[in-house]
PDB file of N, CA and C in Angstrom:
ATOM      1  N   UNK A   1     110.050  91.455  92.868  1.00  0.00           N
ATOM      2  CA  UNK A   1     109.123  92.313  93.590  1.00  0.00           C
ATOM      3  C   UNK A   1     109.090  91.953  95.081  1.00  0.00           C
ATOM      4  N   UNK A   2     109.315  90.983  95.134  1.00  0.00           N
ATOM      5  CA  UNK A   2     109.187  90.133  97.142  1.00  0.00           C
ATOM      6  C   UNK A   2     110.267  90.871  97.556  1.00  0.00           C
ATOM      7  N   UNK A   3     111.292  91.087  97.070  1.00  0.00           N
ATOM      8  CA  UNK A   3     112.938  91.639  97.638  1.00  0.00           C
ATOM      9  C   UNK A   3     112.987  92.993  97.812  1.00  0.00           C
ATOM     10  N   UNK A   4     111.638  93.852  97.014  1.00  0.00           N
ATOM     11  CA  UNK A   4     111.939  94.932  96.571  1.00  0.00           C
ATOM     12  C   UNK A   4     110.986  96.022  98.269  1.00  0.00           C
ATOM     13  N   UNK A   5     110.139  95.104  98.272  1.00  0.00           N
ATOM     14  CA  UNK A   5     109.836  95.592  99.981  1.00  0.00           C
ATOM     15  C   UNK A   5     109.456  94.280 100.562  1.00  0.00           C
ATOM     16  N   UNK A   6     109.376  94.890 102.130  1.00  0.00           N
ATOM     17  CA  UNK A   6     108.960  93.829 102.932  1.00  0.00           C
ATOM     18  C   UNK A   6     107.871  93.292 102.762  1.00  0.00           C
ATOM     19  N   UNK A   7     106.549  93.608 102.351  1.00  0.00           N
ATOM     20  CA  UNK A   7     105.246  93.303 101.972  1.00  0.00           C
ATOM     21  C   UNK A   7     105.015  93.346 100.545  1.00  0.00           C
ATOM     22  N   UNK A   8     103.460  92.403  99.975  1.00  0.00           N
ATOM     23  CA  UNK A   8     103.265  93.025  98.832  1.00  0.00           C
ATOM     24  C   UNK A   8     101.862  92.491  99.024  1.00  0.00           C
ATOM     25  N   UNK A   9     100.997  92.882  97.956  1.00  0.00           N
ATOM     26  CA  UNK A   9      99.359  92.692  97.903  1.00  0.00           C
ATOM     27  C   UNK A   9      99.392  92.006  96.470  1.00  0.00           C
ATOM     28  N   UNK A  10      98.089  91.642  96.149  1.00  0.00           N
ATOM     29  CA  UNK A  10      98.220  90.500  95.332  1.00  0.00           C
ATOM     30  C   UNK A  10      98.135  91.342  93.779  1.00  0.00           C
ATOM     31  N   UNK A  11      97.240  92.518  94.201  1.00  0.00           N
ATOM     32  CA  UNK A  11      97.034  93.251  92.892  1.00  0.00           C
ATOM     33  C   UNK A  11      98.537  94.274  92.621  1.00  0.00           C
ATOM     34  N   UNK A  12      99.208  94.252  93.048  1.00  0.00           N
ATOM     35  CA  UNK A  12     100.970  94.566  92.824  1.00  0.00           C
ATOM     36  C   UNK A  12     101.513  93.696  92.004  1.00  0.00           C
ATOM     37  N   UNK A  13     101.249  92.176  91.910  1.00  0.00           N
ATOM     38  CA  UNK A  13     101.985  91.222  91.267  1.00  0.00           C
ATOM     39  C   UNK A  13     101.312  90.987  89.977  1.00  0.00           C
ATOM     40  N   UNK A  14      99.571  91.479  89.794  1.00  0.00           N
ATOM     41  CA  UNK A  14      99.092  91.288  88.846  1.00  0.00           C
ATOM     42  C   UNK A  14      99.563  92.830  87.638  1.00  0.00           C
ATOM     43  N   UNK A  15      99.631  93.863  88.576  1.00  0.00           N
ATOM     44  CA  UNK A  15      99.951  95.056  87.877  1.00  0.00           C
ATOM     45  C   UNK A  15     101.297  94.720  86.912  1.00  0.00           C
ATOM     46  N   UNK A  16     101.938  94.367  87.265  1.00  0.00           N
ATOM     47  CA  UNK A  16     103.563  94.028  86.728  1.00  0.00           C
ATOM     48  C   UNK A  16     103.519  93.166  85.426  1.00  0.00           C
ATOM     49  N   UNK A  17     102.135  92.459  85.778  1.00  0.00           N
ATOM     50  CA  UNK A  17     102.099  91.582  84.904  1.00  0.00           C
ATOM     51  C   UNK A  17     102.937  89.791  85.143  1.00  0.00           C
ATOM     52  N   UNK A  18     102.745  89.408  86.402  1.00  0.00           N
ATOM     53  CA  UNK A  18     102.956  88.277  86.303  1.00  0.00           C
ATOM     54  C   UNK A  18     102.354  87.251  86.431  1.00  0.00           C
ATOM     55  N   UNK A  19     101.154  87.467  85.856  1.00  0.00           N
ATOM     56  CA  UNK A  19     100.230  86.785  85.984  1.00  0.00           C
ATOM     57  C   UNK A  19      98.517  87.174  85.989  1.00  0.00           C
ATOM     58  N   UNK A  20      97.552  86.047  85.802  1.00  0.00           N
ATOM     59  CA  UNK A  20      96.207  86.571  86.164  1.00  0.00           C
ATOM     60  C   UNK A  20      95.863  86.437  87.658  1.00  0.00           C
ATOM     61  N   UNK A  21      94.898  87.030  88.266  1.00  0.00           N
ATOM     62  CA  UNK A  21      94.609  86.517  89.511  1.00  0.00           C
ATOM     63  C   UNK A  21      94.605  85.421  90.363  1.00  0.00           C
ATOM     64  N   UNK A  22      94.032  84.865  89.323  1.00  0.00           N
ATOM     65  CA  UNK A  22      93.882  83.109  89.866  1.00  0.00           C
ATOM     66  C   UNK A  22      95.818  82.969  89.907  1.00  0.00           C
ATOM     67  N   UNK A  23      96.730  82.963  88.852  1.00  0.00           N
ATOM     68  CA  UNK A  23      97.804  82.471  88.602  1.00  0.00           C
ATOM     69  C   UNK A  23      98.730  83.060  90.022  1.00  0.00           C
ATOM     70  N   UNK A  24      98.207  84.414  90.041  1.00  0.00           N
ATOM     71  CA  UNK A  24      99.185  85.066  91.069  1.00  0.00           C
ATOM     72  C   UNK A  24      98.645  84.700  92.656  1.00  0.00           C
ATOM     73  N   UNK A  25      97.618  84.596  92.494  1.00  0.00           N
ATOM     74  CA  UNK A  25      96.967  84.296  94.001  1.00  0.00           C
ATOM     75  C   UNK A  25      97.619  82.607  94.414  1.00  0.00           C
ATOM     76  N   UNK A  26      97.840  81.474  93.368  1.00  0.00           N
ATOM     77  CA  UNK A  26      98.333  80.683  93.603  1.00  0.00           C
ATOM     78  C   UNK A  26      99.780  79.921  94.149  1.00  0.00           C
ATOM     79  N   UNK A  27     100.468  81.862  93.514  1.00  0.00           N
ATOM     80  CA  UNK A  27     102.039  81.876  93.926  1.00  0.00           C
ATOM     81  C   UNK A  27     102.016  81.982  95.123  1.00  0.00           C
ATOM     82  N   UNK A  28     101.377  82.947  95.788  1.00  0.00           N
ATOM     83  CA  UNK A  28     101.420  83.530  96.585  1.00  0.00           C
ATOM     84  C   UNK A  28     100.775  82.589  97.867  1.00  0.00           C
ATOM     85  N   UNK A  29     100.166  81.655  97.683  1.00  0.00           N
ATOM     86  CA  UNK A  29      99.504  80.379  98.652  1.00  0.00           C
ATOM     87  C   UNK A  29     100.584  79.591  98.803  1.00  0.00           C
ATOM     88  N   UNK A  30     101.141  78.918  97.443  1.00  0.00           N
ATOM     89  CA  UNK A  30     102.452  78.720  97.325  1.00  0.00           C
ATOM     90  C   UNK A  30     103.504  78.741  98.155  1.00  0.00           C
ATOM     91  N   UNK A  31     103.678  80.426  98.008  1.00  0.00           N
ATOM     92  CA  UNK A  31     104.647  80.825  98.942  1.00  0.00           C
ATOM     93  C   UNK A  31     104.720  80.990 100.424  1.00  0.00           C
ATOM     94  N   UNK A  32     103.256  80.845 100.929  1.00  0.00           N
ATOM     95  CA  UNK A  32     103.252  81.382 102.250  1.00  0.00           C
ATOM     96  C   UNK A  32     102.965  79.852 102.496  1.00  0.00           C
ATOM     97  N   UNK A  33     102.636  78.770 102.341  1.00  0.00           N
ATOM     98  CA  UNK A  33     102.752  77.267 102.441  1.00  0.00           C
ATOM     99  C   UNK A  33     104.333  76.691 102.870  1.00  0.00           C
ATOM    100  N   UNK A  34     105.360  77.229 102.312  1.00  0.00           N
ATOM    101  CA  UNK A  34     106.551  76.426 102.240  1.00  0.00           C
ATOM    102  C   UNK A  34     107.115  77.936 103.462  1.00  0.00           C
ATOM    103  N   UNK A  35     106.567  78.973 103.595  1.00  0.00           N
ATOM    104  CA  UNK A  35     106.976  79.741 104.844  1.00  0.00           C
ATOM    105  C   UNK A  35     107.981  80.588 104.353  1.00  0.00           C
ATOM    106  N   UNK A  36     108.002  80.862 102.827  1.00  0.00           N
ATOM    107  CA  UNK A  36     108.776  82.366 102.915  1.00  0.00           C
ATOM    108  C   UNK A  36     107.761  83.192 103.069  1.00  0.00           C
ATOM    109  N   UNK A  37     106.206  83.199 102.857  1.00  0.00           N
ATOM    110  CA  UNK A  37     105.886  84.601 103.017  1.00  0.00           C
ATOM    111  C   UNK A  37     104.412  84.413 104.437  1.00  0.00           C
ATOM    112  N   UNK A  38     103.814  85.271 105.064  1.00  0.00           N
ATOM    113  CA  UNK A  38     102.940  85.507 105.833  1.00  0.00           C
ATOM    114  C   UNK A  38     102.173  86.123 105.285  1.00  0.00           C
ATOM    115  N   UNK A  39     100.393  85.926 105.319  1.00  0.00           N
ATOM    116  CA  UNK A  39      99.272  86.829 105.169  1.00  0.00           C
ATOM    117  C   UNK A  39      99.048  86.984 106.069  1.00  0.00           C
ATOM    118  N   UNK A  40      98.741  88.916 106.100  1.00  0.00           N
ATOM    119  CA  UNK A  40      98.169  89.507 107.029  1.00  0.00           C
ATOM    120  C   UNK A  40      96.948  89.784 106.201  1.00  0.00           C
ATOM    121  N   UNK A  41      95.881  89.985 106.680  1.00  0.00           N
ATOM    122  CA  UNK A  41      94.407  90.425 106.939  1.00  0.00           C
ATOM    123  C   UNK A  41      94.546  92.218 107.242  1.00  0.00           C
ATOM    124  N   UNK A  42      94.462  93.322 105.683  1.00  0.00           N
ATOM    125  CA  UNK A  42      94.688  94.671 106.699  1.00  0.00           C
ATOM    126  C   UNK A  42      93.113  95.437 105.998  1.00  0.00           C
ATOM    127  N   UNK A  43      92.143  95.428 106.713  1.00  0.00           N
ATOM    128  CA  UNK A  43      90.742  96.078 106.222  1.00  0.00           C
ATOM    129  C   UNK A  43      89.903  94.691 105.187  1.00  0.00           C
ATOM    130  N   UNK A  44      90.132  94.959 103.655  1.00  0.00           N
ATOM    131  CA  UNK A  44      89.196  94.145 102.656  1.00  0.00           C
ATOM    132  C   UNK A  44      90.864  93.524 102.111  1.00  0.00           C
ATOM    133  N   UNK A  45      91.748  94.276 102.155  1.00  0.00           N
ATOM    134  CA  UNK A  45      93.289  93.521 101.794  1.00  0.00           C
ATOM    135  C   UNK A  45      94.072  92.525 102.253  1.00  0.00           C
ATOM    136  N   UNK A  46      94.420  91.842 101.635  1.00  0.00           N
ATOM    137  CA  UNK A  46      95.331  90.806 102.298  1.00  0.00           C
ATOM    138  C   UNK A  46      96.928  91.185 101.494  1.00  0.00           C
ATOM    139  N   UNK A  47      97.809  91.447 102.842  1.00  0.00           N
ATOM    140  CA  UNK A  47      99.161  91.156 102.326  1.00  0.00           C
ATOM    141  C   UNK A  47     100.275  90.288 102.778  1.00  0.00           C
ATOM    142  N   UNK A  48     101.107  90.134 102.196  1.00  0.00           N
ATOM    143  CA  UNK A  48     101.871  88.818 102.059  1.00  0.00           C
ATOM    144  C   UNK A  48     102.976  89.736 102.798  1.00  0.00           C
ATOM    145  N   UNK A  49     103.596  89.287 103.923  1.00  0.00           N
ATOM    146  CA  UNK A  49     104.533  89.599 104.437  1.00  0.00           C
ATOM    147  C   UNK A  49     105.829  89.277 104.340  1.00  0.00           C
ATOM    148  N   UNK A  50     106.784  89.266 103.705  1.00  0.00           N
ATOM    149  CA  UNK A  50     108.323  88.686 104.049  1.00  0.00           C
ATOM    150  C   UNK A  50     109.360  88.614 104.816  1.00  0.00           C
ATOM    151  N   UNK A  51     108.656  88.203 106.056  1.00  0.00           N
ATOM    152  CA  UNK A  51     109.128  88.069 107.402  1.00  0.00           C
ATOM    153  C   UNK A  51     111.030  88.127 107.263  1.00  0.00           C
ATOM    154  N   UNK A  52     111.167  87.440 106.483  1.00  0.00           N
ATOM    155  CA  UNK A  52     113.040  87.514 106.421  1.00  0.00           C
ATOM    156  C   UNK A  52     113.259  88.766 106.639  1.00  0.00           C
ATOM    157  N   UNK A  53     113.156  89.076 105.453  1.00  0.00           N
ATOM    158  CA  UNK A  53     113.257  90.759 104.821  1.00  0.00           C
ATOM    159  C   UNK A  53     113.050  91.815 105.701  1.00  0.00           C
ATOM    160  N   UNK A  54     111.720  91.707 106.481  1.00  0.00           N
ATOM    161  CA  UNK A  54     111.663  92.242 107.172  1.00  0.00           C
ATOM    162  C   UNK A  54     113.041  92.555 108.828  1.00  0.00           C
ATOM    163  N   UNK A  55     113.004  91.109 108.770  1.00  0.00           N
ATOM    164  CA  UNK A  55     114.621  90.965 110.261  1.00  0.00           C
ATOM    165  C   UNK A  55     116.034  91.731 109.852  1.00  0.00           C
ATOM    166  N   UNK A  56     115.775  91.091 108.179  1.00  0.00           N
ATOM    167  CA  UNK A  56     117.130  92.215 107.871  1.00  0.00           C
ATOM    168  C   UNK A  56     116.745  93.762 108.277  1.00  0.00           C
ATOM    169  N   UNK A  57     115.702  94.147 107.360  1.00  0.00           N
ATOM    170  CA  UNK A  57     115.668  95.777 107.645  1.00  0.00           C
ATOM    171  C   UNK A  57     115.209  96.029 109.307  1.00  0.00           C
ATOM    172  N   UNK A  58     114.955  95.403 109.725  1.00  0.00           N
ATOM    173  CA  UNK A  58     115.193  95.691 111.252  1.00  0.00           C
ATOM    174  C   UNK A  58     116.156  96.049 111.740  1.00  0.00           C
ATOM    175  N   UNK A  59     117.219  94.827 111.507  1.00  0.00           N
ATOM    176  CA  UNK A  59     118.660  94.963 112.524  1.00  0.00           C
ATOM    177  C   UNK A  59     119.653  96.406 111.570  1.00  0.00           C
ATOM    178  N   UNK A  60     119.368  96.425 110.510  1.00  0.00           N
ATOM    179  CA  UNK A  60     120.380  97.488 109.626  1.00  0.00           C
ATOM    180  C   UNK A  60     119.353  98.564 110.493  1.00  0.00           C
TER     181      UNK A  60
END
């Protein structure tokens, strides 16, 4: 799902089913800790950015 767009929100990862909140919210701290992903702050949402991903679909 991270590969599949540049962003994702936390209730996307729970929809899929990979997890409960707590489990998925922990990946996702996880992940933005070791610097593959960025939280943005957008209204009451927080999304996880994949800054890489994003440079690729930039330069293409």
């Amino acid at each position: 799902m991270l590969f599949k767009l540049p962003y994702t929100e936390r209730q996307s990862l729970i929809d899929i089913g990979l997890g409960t909140p707590k489990t998925v919210g922990n990946y996702l701290i996880e992940l933005e800790g070791k610097g593959f992903l960025k939280s943005n702050k957008v209204g009451k949402a927080k999304l996880y950015l994949n800054h890489e991903l994003m440079k690729v679909l930039e330069q293409g």
